[in-house]
N, C-alpha and C. Protein backbone atom coordinates (compact mmCIF):
# COMPACT_ATOMS: atom_id res chain seq x y z
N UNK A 1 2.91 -7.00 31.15
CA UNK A 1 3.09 -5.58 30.98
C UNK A 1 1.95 -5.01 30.12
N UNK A 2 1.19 -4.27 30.99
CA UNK A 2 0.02 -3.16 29.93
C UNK A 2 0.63 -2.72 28.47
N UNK A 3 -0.09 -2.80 27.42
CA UNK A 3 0.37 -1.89 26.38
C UNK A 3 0.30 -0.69 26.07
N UNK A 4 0.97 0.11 25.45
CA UNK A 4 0.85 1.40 25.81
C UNK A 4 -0.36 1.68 24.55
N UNK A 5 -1.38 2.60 24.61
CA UNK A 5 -2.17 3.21 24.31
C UNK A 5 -1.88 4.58 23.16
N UNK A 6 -1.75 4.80 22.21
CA UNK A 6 -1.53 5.33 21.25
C UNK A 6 -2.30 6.41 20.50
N UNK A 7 -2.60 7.44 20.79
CA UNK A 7 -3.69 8.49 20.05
C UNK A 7 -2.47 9.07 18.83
N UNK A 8 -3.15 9.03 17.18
CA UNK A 8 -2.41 10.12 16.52
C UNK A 8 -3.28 10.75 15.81
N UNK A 9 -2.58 11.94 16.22
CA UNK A 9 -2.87 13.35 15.47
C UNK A 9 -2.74 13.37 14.23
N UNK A 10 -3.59 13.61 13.06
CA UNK A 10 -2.59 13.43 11.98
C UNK A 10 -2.19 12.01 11.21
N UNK A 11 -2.69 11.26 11.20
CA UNK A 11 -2.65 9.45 10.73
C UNK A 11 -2.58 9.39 9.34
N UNK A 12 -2.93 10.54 8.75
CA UNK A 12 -2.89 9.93 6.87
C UNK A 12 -1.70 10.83 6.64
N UNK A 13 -1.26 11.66 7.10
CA UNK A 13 -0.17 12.12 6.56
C UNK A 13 1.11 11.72 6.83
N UNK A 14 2.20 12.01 6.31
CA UNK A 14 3.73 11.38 6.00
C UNK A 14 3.99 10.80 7.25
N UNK A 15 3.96 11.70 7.96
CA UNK A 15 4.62 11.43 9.60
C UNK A 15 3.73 10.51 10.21
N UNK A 16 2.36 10.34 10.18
CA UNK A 16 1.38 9.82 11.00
C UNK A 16 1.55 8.17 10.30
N UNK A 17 1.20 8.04 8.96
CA UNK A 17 1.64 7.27 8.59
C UNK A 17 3.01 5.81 8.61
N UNK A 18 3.78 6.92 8.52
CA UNK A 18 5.73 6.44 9.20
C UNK A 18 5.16 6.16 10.33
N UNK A 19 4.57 6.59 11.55
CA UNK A 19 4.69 6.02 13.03
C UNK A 19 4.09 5.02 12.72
N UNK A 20 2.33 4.79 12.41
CA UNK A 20 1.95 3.65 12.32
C UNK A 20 2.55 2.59 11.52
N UNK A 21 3.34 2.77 10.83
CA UNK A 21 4.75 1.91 10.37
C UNK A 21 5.35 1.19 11.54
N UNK A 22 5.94 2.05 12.10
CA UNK A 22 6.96 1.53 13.01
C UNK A 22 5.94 1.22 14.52
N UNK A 23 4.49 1.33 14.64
CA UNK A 23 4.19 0.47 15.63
C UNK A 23 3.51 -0.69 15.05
N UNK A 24 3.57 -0.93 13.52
CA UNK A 24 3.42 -2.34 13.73
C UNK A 24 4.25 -3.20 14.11
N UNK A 25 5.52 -2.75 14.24
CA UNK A 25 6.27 -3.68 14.35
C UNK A 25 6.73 -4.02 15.71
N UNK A 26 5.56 -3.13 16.68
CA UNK A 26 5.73 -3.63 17.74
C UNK A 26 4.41 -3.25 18.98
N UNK A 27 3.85 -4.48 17.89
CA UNK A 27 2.01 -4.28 18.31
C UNK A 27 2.00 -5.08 19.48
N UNK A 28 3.54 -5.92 20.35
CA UNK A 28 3.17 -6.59 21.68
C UNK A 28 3.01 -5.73 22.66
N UNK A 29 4.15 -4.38 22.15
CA UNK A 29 3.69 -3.34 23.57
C UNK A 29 3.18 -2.18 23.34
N UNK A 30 3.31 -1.90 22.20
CA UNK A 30 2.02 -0.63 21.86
C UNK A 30 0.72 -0.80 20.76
N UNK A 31 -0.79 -0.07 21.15
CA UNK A 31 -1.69 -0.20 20.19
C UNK A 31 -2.13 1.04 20.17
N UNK A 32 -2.87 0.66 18.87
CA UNK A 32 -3.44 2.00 18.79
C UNK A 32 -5.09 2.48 19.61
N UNK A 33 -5.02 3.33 19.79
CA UNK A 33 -6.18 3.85 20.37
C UNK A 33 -7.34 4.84 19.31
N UNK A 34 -6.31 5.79 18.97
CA UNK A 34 -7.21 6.45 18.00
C UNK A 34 -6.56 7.04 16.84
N UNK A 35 -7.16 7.20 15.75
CA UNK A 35 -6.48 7.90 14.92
C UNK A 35 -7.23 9.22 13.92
N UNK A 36 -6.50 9.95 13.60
CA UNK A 36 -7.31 11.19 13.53
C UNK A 36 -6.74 11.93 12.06
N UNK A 37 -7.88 12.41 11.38
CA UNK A 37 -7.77 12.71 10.18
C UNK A 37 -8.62 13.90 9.54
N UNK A 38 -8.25 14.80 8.67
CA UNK A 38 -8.60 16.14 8.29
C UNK A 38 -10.27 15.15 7.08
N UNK A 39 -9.53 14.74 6.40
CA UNK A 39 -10.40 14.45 4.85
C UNK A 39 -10.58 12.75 4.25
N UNK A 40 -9.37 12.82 4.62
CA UNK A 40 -9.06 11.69 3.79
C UNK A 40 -9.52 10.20 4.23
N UNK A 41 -10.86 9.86 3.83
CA UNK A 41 -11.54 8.24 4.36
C UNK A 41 -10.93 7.49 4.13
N UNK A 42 -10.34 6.99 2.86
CA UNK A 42 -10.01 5.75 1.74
C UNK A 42 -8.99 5.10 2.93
N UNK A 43 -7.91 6.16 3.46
CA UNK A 43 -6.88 5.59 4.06
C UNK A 43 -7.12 5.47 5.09
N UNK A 44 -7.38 6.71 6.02
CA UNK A 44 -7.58 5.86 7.51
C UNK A 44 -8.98 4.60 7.62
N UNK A 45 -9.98 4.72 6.41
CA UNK A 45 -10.63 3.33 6.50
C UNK A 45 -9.78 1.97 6.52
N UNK A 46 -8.41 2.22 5.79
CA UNK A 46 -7.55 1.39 5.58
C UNK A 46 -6.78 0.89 7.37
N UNK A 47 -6.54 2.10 7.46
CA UNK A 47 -5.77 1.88 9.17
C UNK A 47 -6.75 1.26 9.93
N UNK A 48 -7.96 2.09 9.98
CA UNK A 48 -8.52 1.54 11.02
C UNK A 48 -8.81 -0.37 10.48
N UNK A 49 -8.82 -0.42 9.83
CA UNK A 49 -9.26 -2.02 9.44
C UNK A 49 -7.57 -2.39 9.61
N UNK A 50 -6.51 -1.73 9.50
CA UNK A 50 -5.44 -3.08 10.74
C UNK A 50 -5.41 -2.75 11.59
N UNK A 51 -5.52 -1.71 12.25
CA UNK A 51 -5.17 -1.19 13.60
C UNK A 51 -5.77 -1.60 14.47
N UNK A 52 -7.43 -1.64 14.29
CA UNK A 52 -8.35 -1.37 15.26
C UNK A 52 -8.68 -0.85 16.41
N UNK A 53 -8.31 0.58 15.97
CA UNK A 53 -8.46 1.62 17.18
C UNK A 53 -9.99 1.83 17.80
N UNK A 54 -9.97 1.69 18.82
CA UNK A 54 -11.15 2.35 19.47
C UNK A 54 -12.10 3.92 18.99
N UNK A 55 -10.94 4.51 18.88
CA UNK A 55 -11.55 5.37 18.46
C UNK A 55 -11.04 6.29 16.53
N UNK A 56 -11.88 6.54 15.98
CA UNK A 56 -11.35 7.49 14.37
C UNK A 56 -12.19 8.89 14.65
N UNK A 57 -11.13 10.03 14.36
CA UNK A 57 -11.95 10.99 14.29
C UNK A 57 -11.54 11.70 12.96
N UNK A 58 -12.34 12.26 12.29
CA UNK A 58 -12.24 13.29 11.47
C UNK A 58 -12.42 14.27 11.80
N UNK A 59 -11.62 15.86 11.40
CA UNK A 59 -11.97 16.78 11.01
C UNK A 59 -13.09 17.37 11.05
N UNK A 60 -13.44 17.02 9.91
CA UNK A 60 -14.18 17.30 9.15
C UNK A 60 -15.74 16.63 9.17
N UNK A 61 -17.05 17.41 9.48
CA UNK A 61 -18.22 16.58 9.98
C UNK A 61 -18.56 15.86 8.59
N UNK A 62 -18.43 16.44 7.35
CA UNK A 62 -18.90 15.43 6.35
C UNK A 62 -18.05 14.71 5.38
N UNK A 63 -16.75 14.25 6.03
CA UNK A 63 -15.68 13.01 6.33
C UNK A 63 -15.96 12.27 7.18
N UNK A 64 -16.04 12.55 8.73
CA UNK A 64 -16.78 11.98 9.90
C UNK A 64 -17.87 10.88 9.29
N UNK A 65 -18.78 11.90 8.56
CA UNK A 65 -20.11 11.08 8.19
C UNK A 65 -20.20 9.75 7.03
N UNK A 66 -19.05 10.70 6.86
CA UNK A 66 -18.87 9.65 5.32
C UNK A 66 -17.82 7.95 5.53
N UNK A 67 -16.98 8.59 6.53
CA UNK A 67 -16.43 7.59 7.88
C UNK A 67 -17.06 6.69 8.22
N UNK A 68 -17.79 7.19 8.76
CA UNK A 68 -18.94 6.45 9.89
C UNK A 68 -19.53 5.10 8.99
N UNK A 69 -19.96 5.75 7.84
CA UNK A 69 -20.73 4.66 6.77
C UNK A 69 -20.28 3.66 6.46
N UNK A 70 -18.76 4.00 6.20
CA UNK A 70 -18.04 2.36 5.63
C UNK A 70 -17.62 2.39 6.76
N UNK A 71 -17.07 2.28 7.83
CA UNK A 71 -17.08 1.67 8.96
C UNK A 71 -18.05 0.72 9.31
N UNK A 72 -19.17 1.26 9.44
CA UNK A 72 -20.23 0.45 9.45
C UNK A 72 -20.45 -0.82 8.45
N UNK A 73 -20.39 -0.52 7.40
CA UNK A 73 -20.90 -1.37 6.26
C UNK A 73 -19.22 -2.05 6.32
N UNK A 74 -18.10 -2.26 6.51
CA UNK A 74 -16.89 -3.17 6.61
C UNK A 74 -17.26 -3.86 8.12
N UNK A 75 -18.41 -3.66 8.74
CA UNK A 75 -18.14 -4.57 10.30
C UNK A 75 -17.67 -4.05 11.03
N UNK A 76 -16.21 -2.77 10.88
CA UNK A 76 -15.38 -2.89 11.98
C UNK A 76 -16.32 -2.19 13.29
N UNK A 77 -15.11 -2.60 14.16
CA UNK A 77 -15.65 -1.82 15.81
C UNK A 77 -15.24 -0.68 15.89
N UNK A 78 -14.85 0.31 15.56
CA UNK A 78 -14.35 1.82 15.36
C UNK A 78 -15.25 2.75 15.78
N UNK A 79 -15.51 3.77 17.03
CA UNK A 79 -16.51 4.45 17.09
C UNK A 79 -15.49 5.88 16.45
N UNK A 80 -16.52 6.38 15.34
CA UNK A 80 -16.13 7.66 14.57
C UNK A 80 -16.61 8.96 15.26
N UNK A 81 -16.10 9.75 15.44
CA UNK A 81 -16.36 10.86 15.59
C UNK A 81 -16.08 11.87 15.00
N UNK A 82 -16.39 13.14 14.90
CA UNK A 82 -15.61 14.33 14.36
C UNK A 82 -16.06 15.68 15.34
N UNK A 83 -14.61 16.73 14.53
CA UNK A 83 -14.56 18.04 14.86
C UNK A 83 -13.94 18.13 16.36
N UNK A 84 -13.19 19.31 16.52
CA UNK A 84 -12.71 19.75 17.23
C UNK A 84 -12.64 19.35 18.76
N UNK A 85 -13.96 19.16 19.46
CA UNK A 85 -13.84 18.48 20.78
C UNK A 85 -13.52 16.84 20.70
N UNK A 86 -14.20 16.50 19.53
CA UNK A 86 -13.41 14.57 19.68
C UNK A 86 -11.89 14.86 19.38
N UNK A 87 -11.31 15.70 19.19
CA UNK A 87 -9.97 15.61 18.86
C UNK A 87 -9.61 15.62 20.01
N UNK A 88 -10.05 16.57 20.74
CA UNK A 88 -9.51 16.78 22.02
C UNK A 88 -9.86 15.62 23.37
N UNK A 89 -10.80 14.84 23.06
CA UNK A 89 -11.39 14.10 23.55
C UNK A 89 -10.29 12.62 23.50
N UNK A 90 -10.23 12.02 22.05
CA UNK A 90 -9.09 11.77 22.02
C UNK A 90 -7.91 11.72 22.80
N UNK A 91 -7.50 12.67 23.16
CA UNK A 91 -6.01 13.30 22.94
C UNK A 91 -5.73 13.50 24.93
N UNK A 92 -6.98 13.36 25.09
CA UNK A 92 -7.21 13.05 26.49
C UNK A 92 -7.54 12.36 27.91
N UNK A 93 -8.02 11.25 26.53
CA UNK A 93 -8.49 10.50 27.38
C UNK A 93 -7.95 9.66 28.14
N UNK A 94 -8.74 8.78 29.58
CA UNK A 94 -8.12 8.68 30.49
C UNK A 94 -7.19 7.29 29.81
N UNK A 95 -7.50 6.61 29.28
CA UNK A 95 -7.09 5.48 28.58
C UNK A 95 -5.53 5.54 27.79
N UNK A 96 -5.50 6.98 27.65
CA UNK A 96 -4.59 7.35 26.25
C UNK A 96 -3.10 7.63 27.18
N UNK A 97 -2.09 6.76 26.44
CA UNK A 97 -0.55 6.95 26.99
C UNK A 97 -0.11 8.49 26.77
N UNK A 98 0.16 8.11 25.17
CA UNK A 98 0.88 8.74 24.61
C UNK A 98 0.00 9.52 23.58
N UNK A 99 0.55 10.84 22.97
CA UNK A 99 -0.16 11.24 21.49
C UNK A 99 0.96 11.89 21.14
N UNK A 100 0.47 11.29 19.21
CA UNK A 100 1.53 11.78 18.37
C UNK A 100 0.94 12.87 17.72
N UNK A 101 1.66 13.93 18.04
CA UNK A 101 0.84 15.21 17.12
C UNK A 101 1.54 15.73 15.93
N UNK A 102 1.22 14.74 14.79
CA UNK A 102 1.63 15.05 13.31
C UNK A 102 0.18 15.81 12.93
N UNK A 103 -0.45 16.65 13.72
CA UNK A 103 -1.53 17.03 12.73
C UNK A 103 -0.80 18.66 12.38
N UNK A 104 -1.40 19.34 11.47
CA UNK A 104 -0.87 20.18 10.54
C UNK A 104 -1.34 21.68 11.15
N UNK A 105 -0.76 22.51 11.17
CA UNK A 105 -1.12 23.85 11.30
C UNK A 105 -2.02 24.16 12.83
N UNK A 106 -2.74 25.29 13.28
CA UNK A 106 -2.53 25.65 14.41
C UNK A 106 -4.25 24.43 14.74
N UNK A 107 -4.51 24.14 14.17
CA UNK A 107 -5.63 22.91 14.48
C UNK A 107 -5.15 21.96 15.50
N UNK A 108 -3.64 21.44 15.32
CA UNK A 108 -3.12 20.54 16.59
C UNK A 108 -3.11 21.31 17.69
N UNK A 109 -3.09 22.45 17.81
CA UNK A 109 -2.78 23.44 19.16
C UNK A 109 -4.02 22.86 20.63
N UNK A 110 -5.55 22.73 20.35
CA UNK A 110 -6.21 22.22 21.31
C UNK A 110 -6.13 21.46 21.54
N UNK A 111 -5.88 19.69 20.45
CA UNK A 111 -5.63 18.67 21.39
C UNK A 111 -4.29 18.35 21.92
N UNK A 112 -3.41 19.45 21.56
CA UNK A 112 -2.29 19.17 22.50
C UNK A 112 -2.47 19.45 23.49
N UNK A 113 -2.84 20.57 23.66
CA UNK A 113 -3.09 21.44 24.80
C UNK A 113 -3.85 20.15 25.59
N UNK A 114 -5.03 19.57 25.27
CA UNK A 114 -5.67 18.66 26.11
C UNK A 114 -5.01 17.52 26.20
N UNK A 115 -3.94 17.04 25.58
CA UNK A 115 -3.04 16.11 26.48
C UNK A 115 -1.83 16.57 27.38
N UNK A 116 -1.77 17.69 27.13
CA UNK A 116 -0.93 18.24 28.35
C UNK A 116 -1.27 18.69 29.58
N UNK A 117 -2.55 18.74 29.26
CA UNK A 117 -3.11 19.48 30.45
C UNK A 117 -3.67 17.95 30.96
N UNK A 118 -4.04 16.77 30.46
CA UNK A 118 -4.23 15.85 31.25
C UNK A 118 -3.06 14.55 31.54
N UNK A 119 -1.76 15.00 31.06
CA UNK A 119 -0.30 15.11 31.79
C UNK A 119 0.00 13.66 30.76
N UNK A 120 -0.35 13.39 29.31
CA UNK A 120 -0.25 12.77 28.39
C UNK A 120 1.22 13.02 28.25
N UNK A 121 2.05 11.95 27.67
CA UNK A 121 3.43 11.67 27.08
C UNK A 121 2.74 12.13 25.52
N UNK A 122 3.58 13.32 25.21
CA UNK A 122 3.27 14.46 23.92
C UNK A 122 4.04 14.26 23.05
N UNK A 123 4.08 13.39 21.87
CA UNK A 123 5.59 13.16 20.98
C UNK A 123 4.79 14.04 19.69
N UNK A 124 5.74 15.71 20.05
CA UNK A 124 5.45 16.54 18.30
C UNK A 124 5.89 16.71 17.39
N UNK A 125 5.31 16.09 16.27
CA UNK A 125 6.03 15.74 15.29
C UNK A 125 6.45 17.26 14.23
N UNK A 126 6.06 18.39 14.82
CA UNK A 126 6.08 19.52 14.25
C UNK A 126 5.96 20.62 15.42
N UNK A 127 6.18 21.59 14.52
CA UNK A 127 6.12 23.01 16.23
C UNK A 127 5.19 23.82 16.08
N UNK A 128 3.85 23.37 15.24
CA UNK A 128 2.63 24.60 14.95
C UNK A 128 2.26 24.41 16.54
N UNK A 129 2.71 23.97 17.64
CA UNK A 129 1.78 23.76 18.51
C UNK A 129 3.05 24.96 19.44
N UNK A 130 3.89 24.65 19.53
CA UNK A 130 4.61 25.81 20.32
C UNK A 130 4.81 27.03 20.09
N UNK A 131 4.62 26.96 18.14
CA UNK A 131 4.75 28.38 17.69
C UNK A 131 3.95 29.44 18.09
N UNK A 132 2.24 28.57 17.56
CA UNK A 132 1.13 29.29 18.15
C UNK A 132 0.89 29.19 19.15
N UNK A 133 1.08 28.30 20.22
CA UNK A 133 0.85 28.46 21.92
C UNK A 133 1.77 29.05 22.93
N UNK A 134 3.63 28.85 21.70
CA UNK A 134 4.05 29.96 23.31
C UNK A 134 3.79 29.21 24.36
N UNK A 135 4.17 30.31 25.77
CA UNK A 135 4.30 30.35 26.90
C UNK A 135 2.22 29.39 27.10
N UNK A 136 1.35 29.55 26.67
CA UNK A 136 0.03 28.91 27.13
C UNK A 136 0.43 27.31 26.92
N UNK A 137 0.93 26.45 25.90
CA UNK A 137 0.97 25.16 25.44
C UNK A 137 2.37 25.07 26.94
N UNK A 138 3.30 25.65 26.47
CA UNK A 138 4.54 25.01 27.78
C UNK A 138 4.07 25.08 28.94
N UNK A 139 3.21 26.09 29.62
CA UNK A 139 2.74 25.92 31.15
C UNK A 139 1.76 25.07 30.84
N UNK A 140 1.23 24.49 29.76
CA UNK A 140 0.20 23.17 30.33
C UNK A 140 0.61 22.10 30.49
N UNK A 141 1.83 22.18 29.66
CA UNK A 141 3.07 20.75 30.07
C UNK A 141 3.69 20.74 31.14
N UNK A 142 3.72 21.55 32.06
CA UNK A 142 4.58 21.59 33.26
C UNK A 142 3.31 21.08 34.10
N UNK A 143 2.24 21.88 33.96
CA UNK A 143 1.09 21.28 34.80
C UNK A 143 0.36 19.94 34.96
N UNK A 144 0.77 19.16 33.57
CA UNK A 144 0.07 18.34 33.11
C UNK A 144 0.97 17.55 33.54
């Protein structure tokens, strides 16, 4: 059985955190793919060194950058990215099962939108994405 493929929105905070909790404990059928973060290096440097997601994005281009460095200098295989289209990039890709969208305020609204619209299993861990999208975010889930 394939494993399921895992993008989260949101990885250093409470909720993002708690999930990657509860998929370690069941790393035979789900992994992570990517994980995604506003600021904060120290920790998702931490995730990504158990997880080993394919992909880390930040926010933020000079988190991204600052990312990128100890990634590099720890060995891991992690390609970093940042800002707004790797989120969405992410959150879309053809690889990607599922995405967890614990990210915060109307910033989750595009890469939801881009896993709905590329017909992604959407688990939201909050409603900034329906509040601010309305009727645009639900017809991309019907389409998607």
């Amino acid at each position: 059985m394939k494993k399921q493929n895992i993008t989260i929105l949101g990885a250093t905070g409470s909720i993002g955190t708690n999930t990657l909790d509860v998929l370690s404990r069941h790393l035979d059928t789900h992994q992570v793919f990517a994980l995604t973060a506003s600021q904060q290096v120290d920790l998702i440097l931490k995730q990504c060194a158990q997880f080993k997601p394919r992909y880390a994005v930040m926010a933020q281009e000079s988190a991204g950058r600052a990312l990128a460095e100890r990634v590099k200098a720890e060995g891991l295989a992690v390609e970093v990215m940042w800002g707004p289209e790797a989120l969405d990039f992410v959150s879309s890709h053809e690889d990607v099962d599922a995405v967890m969208a614990a990210i915060v305020g109307a910033a989750g609204l595009s890469p939801c939108l881009a896993a709905a619209h590329a017909g992604k299993r959407l688990l939201l861990a909050n409603k900034e994405a329906l509040v601010v999208g309305g009727d645009v975010f639900l017809n991309a889930v019907k389409k998607g």
